[in-house]
N, C-alpha and C. Protein backbone atom coordinates (compact mmCIF):
# COMPACT_ATOMS: atom_id res chain seq x y z
N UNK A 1 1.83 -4.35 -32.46
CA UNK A 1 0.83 -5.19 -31.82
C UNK A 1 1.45 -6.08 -30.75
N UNK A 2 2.54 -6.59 -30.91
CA UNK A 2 3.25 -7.60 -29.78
C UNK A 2 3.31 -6.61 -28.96
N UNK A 3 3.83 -5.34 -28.48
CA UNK A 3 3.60 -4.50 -27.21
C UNK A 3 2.61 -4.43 -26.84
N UNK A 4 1.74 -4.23 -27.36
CA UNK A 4 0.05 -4.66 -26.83
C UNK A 4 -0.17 -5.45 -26.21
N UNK A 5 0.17 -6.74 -26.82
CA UNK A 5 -0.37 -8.22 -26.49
C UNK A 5 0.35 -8.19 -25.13
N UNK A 6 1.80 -8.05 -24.88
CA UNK A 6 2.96 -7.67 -23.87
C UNK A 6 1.83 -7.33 -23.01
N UNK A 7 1.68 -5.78 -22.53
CA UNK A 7 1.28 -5.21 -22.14
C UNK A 7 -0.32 -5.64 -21.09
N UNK A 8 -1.18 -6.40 -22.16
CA UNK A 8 -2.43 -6.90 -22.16
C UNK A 8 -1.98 -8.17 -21.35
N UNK A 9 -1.24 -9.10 -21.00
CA UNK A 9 -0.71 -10.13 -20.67
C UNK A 9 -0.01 -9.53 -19.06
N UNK A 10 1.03 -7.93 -19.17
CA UNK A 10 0.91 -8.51 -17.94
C UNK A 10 0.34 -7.42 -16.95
N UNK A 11 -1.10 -6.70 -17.59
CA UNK A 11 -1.63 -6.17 -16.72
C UNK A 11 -2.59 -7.01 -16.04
N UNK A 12 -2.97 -8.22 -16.91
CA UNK A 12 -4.01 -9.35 -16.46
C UNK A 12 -3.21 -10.04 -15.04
N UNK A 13 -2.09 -10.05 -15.19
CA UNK A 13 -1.26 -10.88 -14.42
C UNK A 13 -1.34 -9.78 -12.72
N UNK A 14 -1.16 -8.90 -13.10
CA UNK A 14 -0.29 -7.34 -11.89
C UNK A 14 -1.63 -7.02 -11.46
N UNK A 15 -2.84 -6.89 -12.13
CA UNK A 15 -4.04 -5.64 -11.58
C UNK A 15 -4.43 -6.58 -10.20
N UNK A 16 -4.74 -7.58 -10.01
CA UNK A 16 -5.05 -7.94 -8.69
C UNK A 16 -4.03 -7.36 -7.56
N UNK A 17 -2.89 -7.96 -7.76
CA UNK A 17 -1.52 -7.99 -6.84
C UNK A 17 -1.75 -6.11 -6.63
N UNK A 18 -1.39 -5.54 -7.81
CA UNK A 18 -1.69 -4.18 -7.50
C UNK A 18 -2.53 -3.40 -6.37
N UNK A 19 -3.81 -3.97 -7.06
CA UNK A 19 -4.82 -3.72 -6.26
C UNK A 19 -4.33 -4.03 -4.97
N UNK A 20 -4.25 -5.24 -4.68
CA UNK A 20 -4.56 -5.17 -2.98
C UNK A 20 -3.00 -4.51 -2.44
N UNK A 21 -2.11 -3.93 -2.85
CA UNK A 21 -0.72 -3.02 -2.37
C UNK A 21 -1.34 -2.08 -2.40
N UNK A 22 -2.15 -1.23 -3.31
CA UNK A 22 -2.66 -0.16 -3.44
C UNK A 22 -3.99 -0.16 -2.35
N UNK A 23 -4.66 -0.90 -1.27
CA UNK A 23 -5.57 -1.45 -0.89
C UNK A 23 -4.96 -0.98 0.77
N UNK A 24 -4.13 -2.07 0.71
CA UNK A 24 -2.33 -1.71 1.99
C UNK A 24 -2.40 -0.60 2.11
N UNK A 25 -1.87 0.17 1.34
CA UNK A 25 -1.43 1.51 1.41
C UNK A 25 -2.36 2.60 1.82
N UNK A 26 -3.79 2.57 1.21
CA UNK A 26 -4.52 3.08 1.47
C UNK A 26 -5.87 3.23 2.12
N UNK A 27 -5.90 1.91 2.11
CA UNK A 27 -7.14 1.12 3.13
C UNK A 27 -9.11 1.56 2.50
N UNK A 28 -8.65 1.90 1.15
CA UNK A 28 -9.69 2.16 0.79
C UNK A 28 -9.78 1.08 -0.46
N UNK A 29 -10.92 0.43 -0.39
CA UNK A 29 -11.11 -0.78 -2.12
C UNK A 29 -11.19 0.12 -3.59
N UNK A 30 -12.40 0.99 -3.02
CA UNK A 30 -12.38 2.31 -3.93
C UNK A 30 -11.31 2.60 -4.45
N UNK A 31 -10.72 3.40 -3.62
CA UNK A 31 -9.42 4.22 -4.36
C UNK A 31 -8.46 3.10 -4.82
N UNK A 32 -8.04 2.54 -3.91
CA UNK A 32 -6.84 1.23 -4.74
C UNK A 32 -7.46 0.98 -6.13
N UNK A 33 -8.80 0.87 -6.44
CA UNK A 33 -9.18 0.15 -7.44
C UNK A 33 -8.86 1.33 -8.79
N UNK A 34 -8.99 2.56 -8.00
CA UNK A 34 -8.68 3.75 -9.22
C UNK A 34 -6.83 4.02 -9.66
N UNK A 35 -6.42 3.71 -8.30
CA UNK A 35 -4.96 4.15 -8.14
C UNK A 35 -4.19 2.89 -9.15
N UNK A 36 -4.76 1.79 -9.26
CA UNK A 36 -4.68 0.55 -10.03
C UNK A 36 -4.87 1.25 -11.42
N UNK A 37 -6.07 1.63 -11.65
CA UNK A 37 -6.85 2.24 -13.26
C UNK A 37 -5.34 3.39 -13.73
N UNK A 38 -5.26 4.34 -12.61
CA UNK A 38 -4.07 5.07 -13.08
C UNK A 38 -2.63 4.44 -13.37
N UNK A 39 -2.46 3.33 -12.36
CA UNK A 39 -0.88 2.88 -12.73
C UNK A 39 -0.93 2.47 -14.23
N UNK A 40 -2.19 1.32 -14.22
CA UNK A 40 -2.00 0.76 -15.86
C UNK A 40 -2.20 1.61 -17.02
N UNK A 41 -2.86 2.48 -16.51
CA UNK A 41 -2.75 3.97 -17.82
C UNK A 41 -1.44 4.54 -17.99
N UNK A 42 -0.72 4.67 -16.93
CA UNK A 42 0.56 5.42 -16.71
C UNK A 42 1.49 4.31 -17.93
N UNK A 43 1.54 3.07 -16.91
CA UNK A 43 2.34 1.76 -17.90
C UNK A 43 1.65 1.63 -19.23
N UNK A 44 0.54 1.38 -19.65
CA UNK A 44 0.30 1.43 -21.04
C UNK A 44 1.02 2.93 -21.47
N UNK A 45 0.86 3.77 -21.16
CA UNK A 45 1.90 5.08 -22.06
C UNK A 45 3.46 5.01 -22.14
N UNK A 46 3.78 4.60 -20.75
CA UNK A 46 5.67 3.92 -21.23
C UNK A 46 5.86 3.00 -21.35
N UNK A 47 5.42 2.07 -21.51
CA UNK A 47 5.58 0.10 -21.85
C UNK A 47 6.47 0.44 -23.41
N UNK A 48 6.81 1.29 -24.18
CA UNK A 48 7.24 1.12 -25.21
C UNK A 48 8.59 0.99 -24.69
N UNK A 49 8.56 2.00 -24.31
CA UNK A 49 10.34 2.55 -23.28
C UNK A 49 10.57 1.19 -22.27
N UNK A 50 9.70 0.42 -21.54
CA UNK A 50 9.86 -0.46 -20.42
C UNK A 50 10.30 -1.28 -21.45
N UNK A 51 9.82 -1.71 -22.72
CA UNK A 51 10.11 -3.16 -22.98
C UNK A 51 11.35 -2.58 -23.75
N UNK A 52 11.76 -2.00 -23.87
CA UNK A 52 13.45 -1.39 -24.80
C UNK A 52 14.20 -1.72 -23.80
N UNK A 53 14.34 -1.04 -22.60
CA UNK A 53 14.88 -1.50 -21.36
C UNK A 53 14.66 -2.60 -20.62
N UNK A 54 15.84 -3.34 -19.92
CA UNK A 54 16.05 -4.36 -19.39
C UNK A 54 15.29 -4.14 -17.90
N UNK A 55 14.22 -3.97 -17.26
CA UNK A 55 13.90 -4.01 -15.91
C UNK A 55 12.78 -4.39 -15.70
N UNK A 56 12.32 -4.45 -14.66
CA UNK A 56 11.23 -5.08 -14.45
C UNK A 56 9.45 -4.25 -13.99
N UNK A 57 8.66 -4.65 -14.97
CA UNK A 57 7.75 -3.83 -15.24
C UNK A 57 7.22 -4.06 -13.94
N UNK A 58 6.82 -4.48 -13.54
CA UNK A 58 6.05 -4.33 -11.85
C UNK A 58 6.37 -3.93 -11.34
N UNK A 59 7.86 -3.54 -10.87
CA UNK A 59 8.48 -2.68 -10.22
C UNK A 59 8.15 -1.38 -10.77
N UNK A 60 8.51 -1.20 -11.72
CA UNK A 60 8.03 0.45 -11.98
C UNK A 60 6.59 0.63 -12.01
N UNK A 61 5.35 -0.51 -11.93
CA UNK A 61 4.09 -0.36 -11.34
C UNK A 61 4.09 0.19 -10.45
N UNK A 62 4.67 -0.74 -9.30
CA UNK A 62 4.32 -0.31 -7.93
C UNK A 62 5.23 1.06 -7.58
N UNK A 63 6.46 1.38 -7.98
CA UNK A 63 6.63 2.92 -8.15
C UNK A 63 5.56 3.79 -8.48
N UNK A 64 4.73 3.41 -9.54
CA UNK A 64 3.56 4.88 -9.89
C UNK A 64 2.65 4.23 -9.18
N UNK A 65 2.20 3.20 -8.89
CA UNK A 65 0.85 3.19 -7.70
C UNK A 65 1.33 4.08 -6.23
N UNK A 66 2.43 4.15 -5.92
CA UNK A 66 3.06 4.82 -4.79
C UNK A 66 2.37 6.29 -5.31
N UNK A 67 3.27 6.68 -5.62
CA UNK A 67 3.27 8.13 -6.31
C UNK A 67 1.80 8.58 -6.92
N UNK A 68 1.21 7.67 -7.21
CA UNK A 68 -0.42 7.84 -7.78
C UNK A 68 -1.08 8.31 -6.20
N UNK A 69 -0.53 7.95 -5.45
CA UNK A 69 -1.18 7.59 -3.60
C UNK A 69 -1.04 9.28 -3.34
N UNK A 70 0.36 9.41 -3.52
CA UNK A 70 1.06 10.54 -3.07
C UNK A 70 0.75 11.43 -3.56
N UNK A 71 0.18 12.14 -4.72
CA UNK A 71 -0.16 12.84 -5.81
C UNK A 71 -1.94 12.99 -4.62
N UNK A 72 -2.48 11.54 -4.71
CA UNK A 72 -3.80 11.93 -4.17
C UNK A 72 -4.25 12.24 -2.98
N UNK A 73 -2.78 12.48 -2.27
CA UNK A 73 -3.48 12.28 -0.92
C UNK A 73 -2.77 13.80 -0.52
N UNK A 74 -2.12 14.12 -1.36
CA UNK A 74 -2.10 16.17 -1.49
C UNK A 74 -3.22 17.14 -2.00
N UNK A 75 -4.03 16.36 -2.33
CA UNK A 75 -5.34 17.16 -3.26
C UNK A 75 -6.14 16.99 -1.56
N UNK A 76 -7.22 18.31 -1.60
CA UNK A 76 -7.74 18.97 -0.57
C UNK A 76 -8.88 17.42 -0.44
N UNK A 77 -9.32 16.90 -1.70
CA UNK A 77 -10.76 15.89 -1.04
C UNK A 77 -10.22 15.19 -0.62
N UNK A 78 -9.05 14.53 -0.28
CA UNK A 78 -8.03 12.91 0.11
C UNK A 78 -8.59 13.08 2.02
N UNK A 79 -9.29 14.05 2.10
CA UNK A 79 -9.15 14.30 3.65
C UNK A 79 -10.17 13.06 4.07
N UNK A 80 -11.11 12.62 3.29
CA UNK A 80 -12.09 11.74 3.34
C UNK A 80 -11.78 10.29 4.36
N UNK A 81 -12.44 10.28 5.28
CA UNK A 81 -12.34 8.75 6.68
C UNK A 81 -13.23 7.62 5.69
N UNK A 82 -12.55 6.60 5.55
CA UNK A 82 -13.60 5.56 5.13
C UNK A 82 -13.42 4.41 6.21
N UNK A 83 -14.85 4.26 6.47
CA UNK A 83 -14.94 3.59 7.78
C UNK A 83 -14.74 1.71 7.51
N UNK A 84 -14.53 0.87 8.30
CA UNK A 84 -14.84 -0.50 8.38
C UNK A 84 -16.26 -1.01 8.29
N UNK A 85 -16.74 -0.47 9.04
CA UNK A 85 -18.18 -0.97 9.82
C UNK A 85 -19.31 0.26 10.20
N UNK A 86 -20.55 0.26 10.19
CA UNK A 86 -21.17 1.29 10.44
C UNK A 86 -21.20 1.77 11.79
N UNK A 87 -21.29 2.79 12.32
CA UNK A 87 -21.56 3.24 13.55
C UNK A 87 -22.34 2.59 14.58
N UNK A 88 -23.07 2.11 14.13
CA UNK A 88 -24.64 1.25 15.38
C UNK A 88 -23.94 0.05 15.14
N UNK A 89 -22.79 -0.65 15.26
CA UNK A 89 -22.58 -1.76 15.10
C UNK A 89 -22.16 -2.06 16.88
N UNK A 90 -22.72 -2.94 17.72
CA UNK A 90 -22.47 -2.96 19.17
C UNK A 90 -21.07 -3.70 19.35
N UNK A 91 -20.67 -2.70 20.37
CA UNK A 91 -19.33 -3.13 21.06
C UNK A 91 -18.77 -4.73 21.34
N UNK A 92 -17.74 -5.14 20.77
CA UNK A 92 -17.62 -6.38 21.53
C UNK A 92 -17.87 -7.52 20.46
N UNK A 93 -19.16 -6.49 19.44
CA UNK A 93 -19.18 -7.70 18.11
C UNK A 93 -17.79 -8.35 17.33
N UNK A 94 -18.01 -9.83 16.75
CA UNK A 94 -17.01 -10.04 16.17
C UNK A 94 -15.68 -10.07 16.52
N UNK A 95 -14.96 -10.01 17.52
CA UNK A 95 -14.09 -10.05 18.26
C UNK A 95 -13.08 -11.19 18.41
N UNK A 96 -12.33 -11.66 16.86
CA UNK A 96 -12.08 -12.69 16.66
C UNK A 96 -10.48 -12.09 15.57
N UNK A 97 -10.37 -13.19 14.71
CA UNK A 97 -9.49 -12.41 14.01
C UNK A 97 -9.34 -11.64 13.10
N UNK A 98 -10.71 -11.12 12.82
CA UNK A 98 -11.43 -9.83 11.85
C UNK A 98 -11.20 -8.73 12.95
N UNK A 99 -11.17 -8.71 14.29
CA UNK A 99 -10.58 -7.71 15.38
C UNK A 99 -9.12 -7.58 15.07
N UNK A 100 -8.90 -8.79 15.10
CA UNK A 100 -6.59 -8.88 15.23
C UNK A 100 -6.63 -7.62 13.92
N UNK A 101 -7.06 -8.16 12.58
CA UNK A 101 -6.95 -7.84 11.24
C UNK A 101 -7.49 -6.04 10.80
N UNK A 102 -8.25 -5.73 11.74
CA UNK A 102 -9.10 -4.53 11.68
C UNK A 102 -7.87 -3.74 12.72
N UNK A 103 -7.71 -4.03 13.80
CA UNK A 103 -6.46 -3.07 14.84
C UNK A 103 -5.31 -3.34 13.92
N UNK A 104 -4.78 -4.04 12.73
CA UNK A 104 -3.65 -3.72 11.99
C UNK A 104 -3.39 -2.95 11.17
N UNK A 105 -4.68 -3.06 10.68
CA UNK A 105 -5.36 -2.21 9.55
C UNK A 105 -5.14 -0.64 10.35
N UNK A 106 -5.77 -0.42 10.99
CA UNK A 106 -5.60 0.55 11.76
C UNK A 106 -4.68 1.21 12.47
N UNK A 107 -3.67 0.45 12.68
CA UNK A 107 -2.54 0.88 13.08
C UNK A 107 -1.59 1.40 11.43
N UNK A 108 -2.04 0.80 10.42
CA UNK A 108 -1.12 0.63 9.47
C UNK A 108 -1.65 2.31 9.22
N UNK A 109 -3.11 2.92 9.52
CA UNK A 109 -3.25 4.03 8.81
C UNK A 109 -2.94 4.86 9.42
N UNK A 110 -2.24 4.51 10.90
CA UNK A 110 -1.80 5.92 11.45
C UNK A 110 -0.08 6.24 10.93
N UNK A 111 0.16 5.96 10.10
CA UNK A 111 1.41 5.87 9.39
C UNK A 111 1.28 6.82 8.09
N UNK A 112 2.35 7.41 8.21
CA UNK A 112 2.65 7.99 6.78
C UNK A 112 2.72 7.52 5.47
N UNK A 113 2.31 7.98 4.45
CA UNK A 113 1.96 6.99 3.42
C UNK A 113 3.36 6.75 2.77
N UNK A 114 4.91 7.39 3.22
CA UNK A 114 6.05 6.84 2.79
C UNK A 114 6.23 5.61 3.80
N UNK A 115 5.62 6.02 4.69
CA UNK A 115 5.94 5.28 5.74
C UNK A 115 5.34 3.66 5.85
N UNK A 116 4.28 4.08 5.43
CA UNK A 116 3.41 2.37 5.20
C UNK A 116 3.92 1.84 3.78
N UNK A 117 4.09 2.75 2.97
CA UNK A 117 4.83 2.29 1.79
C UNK A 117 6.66 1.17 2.48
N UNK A 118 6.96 1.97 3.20
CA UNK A 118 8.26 0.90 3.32
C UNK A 118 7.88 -0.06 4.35
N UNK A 119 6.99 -0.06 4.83
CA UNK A 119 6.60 -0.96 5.99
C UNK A 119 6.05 -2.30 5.20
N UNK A 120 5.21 -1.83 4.17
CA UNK A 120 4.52 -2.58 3.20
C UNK A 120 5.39 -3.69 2.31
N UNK A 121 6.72 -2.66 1.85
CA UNK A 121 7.56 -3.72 0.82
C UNK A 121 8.53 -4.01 1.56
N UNK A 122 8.55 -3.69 2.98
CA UNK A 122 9.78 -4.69 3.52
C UNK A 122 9.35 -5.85 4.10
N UNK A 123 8.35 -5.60 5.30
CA UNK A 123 7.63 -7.13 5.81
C UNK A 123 6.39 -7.81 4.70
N UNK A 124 5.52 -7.04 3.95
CA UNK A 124 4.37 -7.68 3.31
C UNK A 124 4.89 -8.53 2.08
N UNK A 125 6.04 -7.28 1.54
CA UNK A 125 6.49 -7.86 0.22
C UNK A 125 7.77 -8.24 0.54
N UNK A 126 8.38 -8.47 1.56
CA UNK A 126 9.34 -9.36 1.86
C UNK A 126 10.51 -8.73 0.95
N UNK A 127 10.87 -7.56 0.28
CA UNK A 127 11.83 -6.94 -0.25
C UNK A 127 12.86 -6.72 1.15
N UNK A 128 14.16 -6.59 0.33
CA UNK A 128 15.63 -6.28 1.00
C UNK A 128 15.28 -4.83 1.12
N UNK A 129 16.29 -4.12 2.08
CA UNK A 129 16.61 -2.55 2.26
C UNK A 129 16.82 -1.63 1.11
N UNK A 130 18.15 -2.40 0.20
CA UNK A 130 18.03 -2.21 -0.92
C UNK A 130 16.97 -2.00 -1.72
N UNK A 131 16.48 -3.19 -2.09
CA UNK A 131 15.42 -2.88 -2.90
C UNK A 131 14.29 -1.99 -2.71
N UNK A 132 13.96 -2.15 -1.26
CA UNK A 132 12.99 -0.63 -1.20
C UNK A 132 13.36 0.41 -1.23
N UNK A 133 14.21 0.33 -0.69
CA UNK A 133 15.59 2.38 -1.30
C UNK A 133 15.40 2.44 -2.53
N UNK A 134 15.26 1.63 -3.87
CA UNK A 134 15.46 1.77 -5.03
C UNK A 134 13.89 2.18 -5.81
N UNK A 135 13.19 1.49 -5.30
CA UNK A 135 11.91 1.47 -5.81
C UNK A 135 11.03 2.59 -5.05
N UNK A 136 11.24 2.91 -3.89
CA UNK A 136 10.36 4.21 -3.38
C UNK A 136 11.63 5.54 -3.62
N UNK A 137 12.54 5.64 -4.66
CA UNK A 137 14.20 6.39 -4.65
C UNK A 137 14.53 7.06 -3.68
N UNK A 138 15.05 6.18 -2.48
CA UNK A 138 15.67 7.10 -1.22
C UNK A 138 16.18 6.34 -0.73
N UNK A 139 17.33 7.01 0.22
CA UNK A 139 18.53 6.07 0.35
C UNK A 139 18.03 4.96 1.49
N UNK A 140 19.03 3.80 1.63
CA UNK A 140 18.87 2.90 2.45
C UNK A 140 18.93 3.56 4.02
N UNK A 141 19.72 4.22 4.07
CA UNK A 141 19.23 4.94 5.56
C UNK A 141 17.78 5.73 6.03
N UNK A 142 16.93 6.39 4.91
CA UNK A 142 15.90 6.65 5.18
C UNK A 142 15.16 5.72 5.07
N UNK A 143 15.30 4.37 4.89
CA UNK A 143 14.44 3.31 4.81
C UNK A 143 14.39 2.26 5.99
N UNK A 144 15.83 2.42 6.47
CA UNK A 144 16.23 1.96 8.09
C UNK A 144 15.51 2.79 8.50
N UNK A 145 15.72 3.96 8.89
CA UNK A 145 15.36 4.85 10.16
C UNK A 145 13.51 4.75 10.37
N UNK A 146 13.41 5.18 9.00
CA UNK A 146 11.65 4.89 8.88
C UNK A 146 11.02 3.50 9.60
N UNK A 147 11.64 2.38 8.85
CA UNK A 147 11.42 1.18 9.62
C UNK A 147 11.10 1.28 10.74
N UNK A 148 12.25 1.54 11.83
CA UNK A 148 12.09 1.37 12.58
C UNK A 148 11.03 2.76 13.39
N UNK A 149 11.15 3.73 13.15
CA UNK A 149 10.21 4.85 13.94
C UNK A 149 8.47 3.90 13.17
N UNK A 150 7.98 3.38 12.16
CA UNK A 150 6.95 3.09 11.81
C UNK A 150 7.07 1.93 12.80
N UNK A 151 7.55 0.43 12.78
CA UNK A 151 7.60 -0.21 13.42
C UNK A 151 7.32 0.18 15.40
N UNK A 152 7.47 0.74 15.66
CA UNK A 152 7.41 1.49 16.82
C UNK A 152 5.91 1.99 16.97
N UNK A 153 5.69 2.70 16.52
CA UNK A 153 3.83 3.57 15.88
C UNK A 153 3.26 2.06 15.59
N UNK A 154 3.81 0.95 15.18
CA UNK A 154 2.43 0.08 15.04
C UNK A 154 1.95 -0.69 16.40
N UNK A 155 3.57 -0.84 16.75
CA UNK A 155 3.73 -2.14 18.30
C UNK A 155 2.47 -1.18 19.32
N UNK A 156 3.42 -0.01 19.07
CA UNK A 156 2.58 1.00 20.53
C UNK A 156 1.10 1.08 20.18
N UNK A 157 0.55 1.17 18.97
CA UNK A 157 -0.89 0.84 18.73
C UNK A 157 -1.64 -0.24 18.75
N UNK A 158 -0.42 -1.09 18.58
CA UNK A 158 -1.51 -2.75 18.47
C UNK A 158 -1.33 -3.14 20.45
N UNK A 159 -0.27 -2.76 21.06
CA UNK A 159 0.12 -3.00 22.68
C UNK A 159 -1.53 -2.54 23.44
N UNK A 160 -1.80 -1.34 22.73
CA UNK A 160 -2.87 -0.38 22.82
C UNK A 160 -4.00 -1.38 22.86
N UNK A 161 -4.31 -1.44 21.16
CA UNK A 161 -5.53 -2.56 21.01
C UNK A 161 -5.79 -3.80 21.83
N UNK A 162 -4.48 -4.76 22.20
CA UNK A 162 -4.39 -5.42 22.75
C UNK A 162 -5.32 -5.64 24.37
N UNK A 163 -4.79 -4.41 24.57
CA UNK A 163 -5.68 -3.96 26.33
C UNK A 163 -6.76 -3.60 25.82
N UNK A 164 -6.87 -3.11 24.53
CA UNK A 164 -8.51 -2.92 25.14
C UNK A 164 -9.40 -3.97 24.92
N UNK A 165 -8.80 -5.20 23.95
CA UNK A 165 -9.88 -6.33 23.63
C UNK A 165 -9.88 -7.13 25.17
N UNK A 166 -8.89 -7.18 25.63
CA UNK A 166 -8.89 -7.81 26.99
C UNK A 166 -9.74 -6.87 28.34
N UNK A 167 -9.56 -5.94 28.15
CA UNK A 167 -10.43 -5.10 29.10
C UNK A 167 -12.03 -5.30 29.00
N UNK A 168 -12.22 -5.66 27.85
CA UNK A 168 -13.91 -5.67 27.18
C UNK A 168 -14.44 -6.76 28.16
């Protein structure tokens, strides 16, 4: 029963935080909210093994919310666009920092989902090189190089957005 209680204590604590990484990553509320349902199913089945071992359970969360992403976004329905705003919504509306926040958003999804994954835990979650090499398992050089080619794909998209809110 104390693994339970464990367990029950710190999924109350993680399912928000989860959620909105899983949210990041995928830009859908929906799915984060399922990809969330799967991590804590995953962790309630090894929490016996997590609490024997010395490490840190959120970390190996956000490992299977990754991999929960990755798993779903190889299945043929993941092809699915979920939009911001409806179509008949007129040009020019709202054009404030729900614009800044929506062209980031958007830039973040033209990224690979390893790719927004290290973009995510190096600037959002403020993790070292290290630590994201460890937690997505790949070396610190594929986590440099990515950086920077993702970093690049966002500037050149938001440089993009930029002209066009000013052109309007």
């Amino acid at each position: 029963m104390r693994n339970e209680a464990e367990f029950v204590s710190f999924a109350e604590a993680s399912t928000l935080r989860l959620r909105q990484l899983g949210y990041l990553m995928c830009r859908d509320w929906h799915l984060a909210q399922d990809l969330t349902q799967t991590t804590l199913t995953k962790m309630y089945l090894a929490w016996p093994r997590l609490t024997r071992e010395d490490s840190d359970p959120f970390q190996y969360a956000r490992k299977v919310l990754l991999n929960s992403l990755l798993d779903h976004k190889r299945l043929r329905s993941s092809t699915e666009l979920t939009v911001d705003r409806f179509p008949d919504t007129p040009a020019g509306a709202g054009q404030d920092t729900t614009a800044v926040r929506l062209a980031l958003m958007d830039a973040l999804a033209l990224l690979a989902p390893r790719d927004r994954a290290i973009v995510l835990l190096r600037h959002w979650e403020d993790h070292s090189v290290e630590t994201t090499a460890e937690i997505l398992g790949v070396s610190r050089s594929v986590v440099k190089s990515q950086t920077v080619r993702a970093l690049a794909i966002l500037r050149a998209h938001l440089d993009e957005e930029r002209l066009a809110l000013f052109a309007a």
